[in-house]
N, C-alpha and C. Protein backbone atom coordinates (compact mmCIF):
# COMPACT_ATOMS: atom_id res chain seq x y z
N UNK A 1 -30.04 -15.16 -21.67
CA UNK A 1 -29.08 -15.33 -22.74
C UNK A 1 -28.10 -16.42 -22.33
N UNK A 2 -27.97 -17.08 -23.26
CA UNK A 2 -26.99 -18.48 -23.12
C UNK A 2 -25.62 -18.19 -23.27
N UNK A 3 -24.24 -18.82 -23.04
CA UNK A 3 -23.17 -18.94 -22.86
C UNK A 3 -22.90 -18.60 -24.27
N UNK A 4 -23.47 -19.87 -25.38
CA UNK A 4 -23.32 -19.85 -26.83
C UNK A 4 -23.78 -18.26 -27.51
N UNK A 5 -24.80 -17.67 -26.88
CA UNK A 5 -25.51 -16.39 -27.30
C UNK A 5 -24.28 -15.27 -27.00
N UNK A 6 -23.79 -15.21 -26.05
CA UNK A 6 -22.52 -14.36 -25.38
C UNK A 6 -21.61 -13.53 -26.26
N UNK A 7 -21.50 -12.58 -26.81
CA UNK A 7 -20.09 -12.16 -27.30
C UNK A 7 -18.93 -12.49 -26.70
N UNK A 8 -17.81 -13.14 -26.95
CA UNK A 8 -16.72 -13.45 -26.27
C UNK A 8 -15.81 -11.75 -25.79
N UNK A 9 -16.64 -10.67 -26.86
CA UNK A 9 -15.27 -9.41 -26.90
C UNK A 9 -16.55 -8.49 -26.65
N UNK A 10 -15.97 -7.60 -25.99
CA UNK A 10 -16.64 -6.38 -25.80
C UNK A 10 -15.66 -5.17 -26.36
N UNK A 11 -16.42 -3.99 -26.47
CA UNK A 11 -15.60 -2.77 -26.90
C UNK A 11 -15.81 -1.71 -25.88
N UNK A 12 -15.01 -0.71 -25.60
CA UNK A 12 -15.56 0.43 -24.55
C UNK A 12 -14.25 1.29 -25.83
N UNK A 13 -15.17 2.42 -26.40
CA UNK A 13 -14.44 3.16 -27.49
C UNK A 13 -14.75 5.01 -26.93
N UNK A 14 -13.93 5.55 -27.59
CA UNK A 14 -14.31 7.08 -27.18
C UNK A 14 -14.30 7.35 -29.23
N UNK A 15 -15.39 8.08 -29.17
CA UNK A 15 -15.52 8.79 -30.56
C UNK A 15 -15.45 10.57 -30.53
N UNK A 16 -14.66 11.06 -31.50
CA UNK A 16 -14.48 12.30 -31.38
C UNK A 16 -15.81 13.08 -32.06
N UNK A 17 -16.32 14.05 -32.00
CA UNK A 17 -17.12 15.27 -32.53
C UNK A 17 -16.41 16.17 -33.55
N UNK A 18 -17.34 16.81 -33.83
CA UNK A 18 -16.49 17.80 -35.25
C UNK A 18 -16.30 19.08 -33.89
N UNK A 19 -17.18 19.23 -33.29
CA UNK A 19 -16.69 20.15 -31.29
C UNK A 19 -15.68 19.65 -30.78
N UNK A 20 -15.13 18.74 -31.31
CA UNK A 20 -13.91 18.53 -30.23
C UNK A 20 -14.20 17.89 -28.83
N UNK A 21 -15.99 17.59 -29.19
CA UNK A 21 -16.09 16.42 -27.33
C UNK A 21 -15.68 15.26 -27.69
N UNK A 22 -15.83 14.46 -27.04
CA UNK A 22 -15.40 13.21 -26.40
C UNK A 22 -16.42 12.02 -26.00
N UNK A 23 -17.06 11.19 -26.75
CA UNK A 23 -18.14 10.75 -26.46
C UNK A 23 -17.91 9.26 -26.14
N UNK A 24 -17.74 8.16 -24.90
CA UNK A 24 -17.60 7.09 -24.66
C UNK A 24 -18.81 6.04 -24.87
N UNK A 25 -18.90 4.72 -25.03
CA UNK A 25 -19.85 4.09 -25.26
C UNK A 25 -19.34 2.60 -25.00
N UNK A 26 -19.90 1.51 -25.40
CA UNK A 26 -19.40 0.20 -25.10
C UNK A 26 -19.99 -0.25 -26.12
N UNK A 27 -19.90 -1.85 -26.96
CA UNK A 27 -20.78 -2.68 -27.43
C UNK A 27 -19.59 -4.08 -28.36
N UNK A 28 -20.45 -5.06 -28.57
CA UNK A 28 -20.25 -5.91 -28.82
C UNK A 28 -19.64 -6.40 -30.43
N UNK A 29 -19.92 -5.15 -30.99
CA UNK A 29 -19.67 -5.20 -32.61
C UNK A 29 -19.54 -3.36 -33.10
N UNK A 30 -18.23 -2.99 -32.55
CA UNK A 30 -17.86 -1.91 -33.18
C UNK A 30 -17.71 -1.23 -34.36
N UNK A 31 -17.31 -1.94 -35.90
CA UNK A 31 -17.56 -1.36 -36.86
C UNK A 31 -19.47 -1.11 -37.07
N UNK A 32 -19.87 -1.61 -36.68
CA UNK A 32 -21.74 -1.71 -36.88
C UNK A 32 -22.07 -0.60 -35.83
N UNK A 33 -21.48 -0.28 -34.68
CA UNK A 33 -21.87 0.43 -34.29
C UNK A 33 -21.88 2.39 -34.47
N UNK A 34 -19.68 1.76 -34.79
CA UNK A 34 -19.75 3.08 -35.34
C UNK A 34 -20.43 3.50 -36.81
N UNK A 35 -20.81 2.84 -37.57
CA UNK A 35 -21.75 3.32 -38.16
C UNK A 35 -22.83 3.78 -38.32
N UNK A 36 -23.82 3.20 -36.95
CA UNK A 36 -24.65 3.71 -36.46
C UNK A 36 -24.79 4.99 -35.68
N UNK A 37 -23.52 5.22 -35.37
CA UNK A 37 -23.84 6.54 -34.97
C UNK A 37 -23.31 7.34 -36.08
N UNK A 38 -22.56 7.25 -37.12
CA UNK A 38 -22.01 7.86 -38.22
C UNK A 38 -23.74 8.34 -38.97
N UNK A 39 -24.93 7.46 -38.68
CA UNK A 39 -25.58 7.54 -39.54
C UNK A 39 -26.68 8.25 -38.85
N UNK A 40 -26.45 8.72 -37.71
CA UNK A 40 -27.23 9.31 -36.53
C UNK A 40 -27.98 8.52 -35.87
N UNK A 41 -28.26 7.04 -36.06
CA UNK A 41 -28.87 6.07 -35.75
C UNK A 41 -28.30 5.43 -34.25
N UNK A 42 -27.41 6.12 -33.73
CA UNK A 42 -26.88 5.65 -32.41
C UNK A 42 -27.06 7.13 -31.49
N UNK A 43 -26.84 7.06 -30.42
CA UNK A 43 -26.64 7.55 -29.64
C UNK A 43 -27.41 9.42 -29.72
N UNK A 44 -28.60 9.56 -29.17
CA UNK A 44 -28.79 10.94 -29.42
C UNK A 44 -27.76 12.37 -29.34
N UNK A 45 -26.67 12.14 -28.11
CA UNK A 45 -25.59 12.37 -27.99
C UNK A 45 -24.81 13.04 -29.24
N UNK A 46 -24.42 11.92 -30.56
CA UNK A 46 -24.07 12.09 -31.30
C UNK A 46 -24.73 12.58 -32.66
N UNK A 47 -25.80 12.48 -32.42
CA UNK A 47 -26.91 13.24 -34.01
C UNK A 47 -26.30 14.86 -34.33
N UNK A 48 -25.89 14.96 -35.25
CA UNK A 48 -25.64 16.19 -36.09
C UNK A 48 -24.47 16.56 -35.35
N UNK A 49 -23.47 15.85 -35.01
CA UNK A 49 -22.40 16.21 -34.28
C UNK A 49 -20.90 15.77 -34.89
N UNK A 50 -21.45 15.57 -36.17
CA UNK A 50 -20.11 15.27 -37.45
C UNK A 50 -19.82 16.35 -38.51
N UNK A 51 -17.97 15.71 -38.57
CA UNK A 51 -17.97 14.09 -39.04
C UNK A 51 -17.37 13.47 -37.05
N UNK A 52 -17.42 12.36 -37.36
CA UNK A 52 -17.13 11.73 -36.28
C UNK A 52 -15.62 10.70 -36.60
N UNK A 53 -14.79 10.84 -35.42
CA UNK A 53 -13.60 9.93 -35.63
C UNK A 53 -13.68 8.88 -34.43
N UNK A 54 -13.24 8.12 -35.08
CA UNK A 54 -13.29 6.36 -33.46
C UNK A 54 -11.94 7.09 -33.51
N UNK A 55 -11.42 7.54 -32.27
CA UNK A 55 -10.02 7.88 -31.52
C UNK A 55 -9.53 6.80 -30.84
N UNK A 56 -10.23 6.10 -29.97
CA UNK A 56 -9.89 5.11 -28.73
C UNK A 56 -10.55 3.84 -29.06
N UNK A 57 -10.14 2.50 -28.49
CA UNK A 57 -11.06 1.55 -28.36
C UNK A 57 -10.45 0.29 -27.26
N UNK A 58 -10.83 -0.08 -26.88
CA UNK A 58 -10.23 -1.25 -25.91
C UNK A 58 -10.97 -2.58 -25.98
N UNK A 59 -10.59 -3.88 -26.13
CA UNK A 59 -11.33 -4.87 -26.24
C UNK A 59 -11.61 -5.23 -24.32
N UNK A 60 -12.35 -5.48 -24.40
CA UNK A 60 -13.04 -6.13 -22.56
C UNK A 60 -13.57 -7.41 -23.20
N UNK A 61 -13.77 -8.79 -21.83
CA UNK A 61 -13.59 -9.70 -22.02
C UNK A 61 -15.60 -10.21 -21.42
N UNK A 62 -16.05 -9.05 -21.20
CA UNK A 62 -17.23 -9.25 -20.72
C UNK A 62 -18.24 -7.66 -20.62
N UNK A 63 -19.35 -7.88 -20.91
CA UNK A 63 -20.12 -6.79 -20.72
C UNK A 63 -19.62 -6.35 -19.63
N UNK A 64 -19.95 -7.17 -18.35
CA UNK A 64 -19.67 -6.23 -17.10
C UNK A 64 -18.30 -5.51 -17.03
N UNK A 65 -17.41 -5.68 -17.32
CA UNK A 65 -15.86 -5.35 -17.48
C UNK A 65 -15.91 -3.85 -18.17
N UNK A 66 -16.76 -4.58 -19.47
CA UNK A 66 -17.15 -3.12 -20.65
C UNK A 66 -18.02 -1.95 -19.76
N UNK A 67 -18.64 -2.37 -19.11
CA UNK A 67 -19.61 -1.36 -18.34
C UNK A 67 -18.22 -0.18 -17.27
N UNK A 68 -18.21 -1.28 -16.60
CA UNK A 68 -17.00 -0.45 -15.22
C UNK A 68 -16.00 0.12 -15.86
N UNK A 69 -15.79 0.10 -17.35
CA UNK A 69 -14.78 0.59 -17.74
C UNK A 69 -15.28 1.97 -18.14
N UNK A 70 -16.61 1.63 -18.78
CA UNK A 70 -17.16 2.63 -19.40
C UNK A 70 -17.45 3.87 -18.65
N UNK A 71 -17.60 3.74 -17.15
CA UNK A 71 -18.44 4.25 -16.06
C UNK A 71 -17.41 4.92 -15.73
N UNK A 72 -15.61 3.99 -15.39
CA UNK A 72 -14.54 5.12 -15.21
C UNK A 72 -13.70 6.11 -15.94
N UNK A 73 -14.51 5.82 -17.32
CA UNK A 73 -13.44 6.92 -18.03
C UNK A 73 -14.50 8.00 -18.32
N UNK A 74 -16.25 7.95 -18.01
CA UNK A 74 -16.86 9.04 -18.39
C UNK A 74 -16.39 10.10 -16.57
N UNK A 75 -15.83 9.25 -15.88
CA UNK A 75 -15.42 9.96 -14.86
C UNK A 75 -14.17 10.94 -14.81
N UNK A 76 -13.32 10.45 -15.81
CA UNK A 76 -12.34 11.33 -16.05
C UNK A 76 -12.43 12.99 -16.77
N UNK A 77 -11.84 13.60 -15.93
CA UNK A 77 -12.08 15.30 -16.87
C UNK A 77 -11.60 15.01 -18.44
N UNK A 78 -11.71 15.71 -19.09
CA UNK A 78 -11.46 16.15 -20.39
C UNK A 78 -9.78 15.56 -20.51
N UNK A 79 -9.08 16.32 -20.22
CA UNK A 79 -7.45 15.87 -19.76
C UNK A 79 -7.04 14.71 -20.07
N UNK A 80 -7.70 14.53 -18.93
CA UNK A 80 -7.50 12.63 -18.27
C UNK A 80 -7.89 11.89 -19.77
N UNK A 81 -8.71 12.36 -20.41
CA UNK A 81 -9.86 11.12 -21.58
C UNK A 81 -8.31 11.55 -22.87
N UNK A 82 -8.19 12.55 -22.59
CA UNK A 82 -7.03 13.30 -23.92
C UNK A 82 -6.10 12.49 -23.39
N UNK A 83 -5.08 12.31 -22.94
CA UNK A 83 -4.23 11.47 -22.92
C UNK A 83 -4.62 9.72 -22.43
N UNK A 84 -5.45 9.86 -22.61
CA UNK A 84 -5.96 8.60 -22.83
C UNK A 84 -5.88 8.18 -24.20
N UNK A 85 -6.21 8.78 -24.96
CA UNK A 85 -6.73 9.01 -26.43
C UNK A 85 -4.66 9.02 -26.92
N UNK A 86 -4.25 10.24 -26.78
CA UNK A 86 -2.78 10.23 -27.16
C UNK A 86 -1.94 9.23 -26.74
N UNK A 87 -1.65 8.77 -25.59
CA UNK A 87 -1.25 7.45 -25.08
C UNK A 87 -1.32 6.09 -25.52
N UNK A 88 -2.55 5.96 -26.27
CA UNK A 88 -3.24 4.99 -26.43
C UNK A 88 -2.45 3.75 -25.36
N UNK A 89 -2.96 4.40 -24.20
CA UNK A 89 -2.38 3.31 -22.83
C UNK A 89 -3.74 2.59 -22.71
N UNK A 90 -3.78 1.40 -22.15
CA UNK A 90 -4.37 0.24 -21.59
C UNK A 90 -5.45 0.88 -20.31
N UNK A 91 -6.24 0.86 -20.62
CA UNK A 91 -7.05 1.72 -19.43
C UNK A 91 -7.49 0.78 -18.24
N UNK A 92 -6.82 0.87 -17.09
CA UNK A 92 -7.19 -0.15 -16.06
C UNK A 92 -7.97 0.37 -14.71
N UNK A 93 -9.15 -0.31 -14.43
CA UNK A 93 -9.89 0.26 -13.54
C UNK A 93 -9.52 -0.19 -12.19
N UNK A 94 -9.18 1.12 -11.13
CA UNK A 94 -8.82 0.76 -9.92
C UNK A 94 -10.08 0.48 -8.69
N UNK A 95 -10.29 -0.87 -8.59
CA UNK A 95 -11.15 -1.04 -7.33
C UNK A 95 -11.27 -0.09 -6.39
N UNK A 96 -12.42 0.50 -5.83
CA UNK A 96 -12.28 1.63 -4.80
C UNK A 96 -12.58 0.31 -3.10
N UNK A 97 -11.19 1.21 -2.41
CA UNK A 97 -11.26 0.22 -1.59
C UNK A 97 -12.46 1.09 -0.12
């Protein structure tokens, strides 16, 4: 994939359940996506698990960015992702030294 091919924006979003989970994901074109899973067409995860709300979303400046982000907030307990979500704070990933 070429420079020109590239999304300049990435997304790393948390979508809510009609259960009350918490489901994280990443991609390059968020309204298209959340529709895809609105339509069960995304994520097996999410099939028959509505209605569904986009709670969270963060723009990243690169897939890889979108990934490590994605990787540390499915690390967070329940808690941690909830005030993530209420906060709507800036989610910054700490290098493990």
């Amino acid at each position: 994939m070429s420079e020109i091919d590239t999304p300049a924006e990435w997304f790393v979003y948390l979508i809510r359940t009609a259960e009350d989970k918490l489901y994280c994901g990443i991609t390059n074109d968020l309204e298209r996506r959340f529709k895809q899973h609105e339509a069960g067409k995304g994520s097996k995860a999410l099939r028959g698990r509505g209605p569904l709300k986009l709670v969270w979303s963060q723009t990243q400046q690169s897939k890889s960015e979108a990934l490590k982000t994605e990787i540390a907030i499915k690390k967070l307990n329940k808690k941690q992702k909830e005030q993530l979500v209420a906060n709507e704070e800036k989610f910054i990933i700490k290098a493990s030294v």
